[in-house]
Protein backbone atom coordinates (compact mmCIF):
# COMPACT_ATOMS: atom_id res chain seq x y z
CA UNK A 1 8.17 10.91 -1.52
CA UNK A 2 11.76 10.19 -3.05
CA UNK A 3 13.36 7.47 -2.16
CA UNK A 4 16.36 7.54 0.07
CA UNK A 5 19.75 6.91 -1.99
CA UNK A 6 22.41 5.95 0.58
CA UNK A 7 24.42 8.85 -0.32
CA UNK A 8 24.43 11.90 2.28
CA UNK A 9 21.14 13.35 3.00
CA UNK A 10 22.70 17.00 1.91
CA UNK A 11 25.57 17.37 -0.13
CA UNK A 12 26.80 20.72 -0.86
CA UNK A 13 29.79 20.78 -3.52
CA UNK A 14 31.79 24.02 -4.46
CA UNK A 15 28.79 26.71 -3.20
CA UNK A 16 29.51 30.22 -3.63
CA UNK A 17 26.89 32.99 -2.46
CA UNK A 18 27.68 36.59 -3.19
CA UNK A 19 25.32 39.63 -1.33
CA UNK A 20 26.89 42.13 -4.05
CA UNK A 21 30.56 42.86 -3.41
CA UNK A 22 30.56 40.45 -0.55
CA UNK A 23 31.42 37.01 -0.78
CA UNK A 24 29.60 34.84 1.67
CA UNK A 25 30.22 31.21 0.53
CA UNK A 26 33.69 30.62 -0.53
CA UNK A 27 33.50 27.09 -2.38
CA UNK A 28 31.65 25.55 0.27
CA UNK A 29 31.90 21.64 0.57
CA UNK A 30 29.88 19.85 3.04
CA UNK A 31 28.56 16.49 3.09
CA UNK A 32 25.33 15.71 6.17
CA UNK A 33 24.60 12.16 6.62
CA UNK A 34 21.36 10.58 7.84
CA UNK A 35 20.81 11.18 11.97
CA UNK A 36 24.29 13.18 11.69
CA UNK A 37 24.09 16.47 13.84
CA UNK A 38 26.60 19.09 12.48
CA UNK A 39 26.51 22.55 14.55
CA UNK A 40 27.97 25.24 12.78
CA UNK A 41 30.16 28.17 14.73
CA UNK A 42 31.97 31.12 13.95
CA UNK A 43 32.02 34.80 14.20
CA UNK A 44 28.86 37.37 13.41
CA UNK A 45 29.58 37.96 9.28
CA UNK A 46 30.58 34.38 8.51
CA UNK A 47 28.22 32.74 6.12
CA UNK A 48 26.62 30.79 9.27
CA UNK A 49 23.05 32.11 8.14
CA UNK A 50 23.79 31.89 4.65
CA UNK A 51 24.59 28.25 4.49
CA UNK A 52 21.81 27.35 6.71
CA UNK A 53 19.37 29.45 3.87
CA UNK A 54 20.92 27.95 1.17
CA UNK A 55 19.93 24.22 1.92
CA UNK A 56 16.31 24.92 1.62
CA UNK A 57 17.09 27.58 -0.88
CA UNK A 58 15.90 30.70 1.21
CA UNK A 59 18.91 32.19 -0.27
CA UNK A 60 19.64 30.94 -4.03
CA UNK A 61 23.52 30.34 -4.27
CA UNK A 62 25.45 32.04 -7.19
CA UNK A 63 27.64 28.64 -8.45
CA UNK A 64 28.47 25.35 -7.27
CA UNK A 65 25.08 22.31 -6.44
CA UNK A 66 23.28 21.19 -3.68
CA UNK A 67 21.59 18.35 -3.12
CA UNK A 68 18.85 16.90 -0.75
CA UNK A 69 18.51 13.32 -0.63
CA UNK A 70 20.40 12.79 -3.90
CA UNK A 71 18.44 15.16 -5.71
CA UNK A 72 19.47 19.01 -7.08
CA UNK A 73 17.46 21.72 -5.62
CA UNK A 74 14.90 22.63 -7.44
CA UNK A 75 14.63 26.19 -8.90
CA UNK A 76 11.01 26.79 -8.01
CA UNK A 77 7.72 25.81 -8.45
CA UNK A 78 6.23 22.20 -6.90
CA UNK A 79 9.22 20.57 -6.11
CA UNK A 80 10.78 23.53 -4.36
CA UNK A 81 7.72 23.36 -2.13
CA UNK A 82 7.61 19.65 -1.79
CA UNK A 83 11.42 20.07 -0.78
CA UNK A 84 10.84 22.74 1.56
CA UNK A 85 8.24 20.22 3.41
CA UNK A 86 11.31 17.94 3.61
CA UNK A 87 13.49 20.21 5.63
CA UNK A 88 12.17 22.07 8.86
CA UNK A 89 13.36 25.40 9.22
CA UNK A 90 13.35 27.23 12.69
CA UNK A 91 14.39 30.89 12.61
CA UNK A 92 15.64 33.19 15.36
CA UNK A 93 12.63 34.50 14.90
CA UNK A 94 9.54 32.11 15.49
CA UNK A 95 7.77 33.15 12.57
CA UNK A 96 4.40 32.30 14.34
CA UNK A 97 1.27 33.45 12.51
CA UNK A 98 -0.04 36.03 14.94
CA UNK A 99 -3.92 35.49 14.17
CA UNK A 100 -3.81 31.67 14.44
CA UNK A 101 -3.62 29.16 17.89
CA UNK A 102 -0.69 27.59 18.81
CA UNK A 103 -2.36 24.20 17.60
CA UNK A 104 -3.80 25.99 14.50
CA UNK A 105 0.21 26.95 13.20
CA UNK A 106 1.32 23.21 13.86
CA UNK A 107 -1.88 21.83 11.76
CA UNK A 108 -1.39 24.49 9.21
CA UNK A 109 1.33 23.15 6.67
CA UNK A 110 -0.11 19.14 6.87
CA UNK A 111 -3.59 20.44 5.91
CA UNK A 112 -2.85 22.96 2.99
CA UNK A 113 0.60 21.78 2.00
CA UNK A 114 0.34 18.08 2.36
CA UNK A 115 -3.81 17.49 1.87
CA UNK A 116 -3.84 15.48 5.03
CA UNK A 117 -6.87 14.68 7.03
CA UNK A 118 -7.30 17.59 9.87
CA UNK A 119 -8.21 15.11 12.73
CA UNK A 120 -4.72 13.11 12.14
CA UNK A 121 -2.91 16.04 11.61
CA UNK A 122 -3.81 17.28 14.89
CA UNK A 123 -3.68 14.27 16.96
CA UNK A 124 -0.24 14.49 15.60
CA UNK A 125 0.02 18.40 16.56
CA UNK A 126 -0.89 17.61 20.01
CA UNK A 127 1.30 14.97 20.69
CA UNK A 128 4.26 17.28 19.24
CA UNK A 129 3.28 20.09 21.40
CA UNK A 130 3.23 17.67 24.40
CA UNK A 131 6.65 16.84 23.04
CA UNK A 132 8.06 19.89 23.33
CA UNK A 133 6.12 20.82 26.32
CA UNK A 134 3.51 23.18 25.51
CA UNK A 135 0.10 21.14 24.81
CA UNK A 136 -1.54 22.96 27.70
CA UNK A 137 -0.92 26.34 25.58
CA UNK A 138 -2.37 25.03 22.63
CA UNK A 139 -5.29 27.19 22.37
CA UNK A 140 -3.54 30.05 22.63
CA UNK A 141 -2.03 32.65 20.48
CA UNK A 142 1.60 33.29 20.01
CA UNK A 143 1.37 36.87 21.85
CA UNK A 144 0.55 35.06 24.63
CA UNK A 145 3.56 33.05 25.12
CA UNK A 146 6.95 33.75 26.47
CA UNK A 147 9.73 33.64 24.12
CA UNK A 148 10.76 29.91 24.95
CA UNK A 149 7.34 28.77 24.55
CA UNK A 150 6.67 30.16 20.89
CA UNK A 151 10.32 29.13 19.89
CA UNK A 152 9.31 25.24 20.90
CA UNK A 153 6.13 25.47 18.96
CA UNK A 154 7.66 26.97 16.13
CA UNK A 155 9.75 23.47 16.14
CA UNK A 156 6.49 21.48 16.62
CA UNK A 157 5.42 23.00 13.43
CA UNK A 158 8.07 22.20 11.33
CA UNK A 159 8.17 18.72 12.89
CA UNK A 160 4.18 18.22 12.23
CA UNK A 161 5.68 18.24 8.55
CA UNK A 162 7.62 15.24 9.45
CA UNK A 163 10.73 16.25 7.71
CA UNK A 164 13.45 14.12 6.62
CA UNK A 165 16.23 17.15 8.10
CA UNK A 166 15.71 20.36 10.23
CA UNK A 167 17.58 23.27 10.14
CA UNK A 168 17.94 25.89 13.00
CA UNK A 169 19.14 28.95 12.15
CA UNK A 170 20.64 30.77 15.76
CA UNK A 171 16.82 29.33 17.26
CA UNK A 172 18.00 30.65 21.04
CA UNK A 173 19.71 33.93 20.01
CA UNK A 174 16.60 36.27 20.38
CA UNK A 175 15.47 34.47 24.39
CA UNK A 176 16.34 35.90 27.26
CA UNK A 177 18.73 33.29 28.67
CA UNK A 178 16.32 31.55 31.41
CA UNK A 179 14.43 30.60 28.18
CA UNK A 180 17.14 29.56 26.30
CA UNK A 181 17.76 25.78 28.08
CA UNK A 182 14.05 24.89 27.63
CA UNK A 183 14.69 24.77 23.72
CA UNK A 184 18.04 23.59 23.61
CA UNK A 185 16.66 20.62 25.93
CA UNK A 186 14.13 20.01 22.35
CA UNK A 187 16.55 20.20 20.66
CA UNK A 188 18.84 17.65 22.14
CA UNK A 189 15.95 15.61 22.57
CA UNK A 190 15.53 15.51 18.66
CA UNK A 191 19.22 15.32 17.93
CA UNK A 192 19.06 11.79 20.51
CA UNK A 193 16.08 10.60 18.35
CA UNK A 194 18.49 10.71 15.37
CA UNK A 195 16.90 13.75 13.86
CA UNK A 196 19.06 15.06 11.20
CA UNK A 197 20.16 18.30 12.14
CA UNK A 198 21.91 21.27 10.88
CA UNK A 199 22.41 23.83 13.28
CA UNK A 200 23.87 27.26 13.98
CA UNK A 201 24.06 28.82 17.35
CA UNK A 202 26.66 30.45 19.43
CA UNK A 203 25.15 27.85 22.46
CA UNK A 204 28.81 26.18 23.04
CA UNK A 205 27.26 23.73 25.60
CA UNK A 206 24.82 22.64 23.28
CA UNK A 207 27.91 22.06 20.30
CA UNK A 208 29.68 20.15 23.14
CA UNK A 209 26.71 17.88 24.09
CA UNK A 210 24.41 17.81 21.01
CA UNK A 211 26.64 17.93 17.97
CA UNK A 212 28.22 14.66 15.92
CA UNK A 213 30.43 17.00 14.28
CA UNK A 214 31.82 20.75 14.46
CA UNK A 215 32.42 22.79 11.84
CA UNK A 216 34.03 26.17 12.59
CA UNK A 217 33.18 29.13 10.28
CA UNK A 218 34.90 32.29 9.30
CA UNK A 219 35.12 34.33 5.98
CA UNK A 220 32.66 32.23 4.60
CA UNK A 221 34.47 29.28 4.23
CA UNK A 222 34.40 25.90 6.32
CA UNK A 223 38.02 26.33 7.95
CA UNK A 224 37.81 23.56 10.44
CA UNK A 225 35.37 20.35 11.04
CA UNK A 226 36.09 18.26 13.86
CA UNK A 227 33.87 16.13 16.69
CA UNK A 228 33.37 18.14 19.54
CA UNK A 229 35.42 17.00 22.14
CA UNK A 230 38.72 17.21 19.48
CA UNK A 231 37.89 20.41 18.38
CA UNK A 232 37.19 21.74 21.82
CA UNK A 233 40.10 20.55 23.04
CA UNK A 234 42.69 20.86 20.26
CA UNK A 235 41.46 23.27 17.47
CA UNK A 236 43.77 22.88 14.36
CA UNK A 237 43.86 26.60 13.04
CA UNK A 238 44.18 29.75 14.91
CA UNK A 239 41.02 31.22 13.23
CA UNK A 240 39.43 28.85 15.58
CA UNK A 241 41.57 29.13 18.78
CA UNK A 242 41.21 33.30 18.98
CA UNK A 243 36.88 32.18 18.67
CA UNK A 244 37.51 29.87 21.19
CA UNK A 245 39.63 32.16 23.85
CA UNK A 246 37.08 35.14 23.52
CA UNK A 247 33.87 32.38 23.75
CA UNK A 248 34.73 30.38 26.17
CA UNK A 249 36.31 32.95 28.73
CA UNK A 250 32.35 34.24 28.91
């Protein structure tokens, strides 16, 4: 394990990202401390994604460094995978292996990944899964869950890694909206543990509530970072005040 540093758990310093002629990350700075939640907002076609993919580097940037606990990214290879056990990823799409149990995709990355023992790693499953509400579906396969129910144990699976940050990448966007409180109630559960988070979502409540800091997207730069309740109330630009008025009137 490295050893913490004292510095910001992720640092990003002058990223850019281009998808061909587009320009996704425009010189992105951004500094994430320790138990710091930072939700990211902004219009569809702002980098949102992008930024989120670059951290566990999902999506290799162009120019510019990142680093994870005061280290560089690593290219590839061992480290990239030891890094990528570091940070939990959850996806708008749960990413569930089909074949396997609920239980058996939360044991999964501990046993191959980490070499743990499989009776620890699942006493530790189980207790996630009761967590996040869902140890009586353990046995089950992800086809047989509602939307909700495989997003939460695709977050009991990245937590099973015990990972230093998570990063959730529009997790509610693809549940119908009665399932869509269920995980943003994990979610602020974690965030309350002092869970370092990173996360993007169009969820405004959950910004409001959830999130140490705001940071307001568009273009693919970071135009505006503010604690909630200031930049709810008083957005500096009017980038983030048009958002706002066509959001918020919903």
């Amino acid at each position: 394990m490295t050893t913490s540093t004292g510095g910001p758990l992720i640092a990003m310093d002058q990223v850019n990202k281009h998808f061909g002629p587009l320009h996704v990350l425009r010189d992105v700075d951004l500094n994430v401390d320790r138990g710091e939640v930072v939700v990211v907002i902004g219009p569809s076609g702002s980098g949102k994604s992008t930024l989120c993919r670059s951290i566990n580097r999902l999506e290799p940037i162009d120019s510019g460094e990142i680093r994870f606990d005061g280290t560089p990214l690593p290219a590839e290879g061992r480290a990239l995978a030891r890094l990528r056990s570091e940070v939990g990823m959850v996806f708008q799409s749960f990413n569930l292996f089909a074949h396997k149990t609920v239980l058996e995709n939360v044991t999964l990355g501990p046993v191959k990944v980490r070499k743990e023992k499989t009776a620890v790693v699942r006493e530790r499953a189980m207790d996630l899964l009761e967590r996040v509400g869902i140890a009586n579906q353990a046995d089950k396969l992800p086809a047989q869950l509602s939307g909700g129910q495989q997003q939460r144990a695709a977050i009991a699976r990245a937590l099973a890694m015990q990972p230093k940050a998570m990063l959730f990448d529009e997790p509610t966007s693809a549940l119908d909206p009665e399932m869509v409180g269920e995980v943003l109630d994990v979610m602020t559960g974690l965030a309350a543990d002092g869970m370092t988070m990173i996360v993007v979502t169009h969820e405004m409540g959950f910004a409001r509530h959830a999130a140490n800091r705001v940071i307001f997207m568009a273009d693919g730069q970071l135009v505006e970072q503010a604690p909630p309740a200031e930049f709810f109330a008083n957005p500096r630009t009017e980038r983030a005040r048009d958002f706002l008025s066509k959001v918020l009137t919903h």
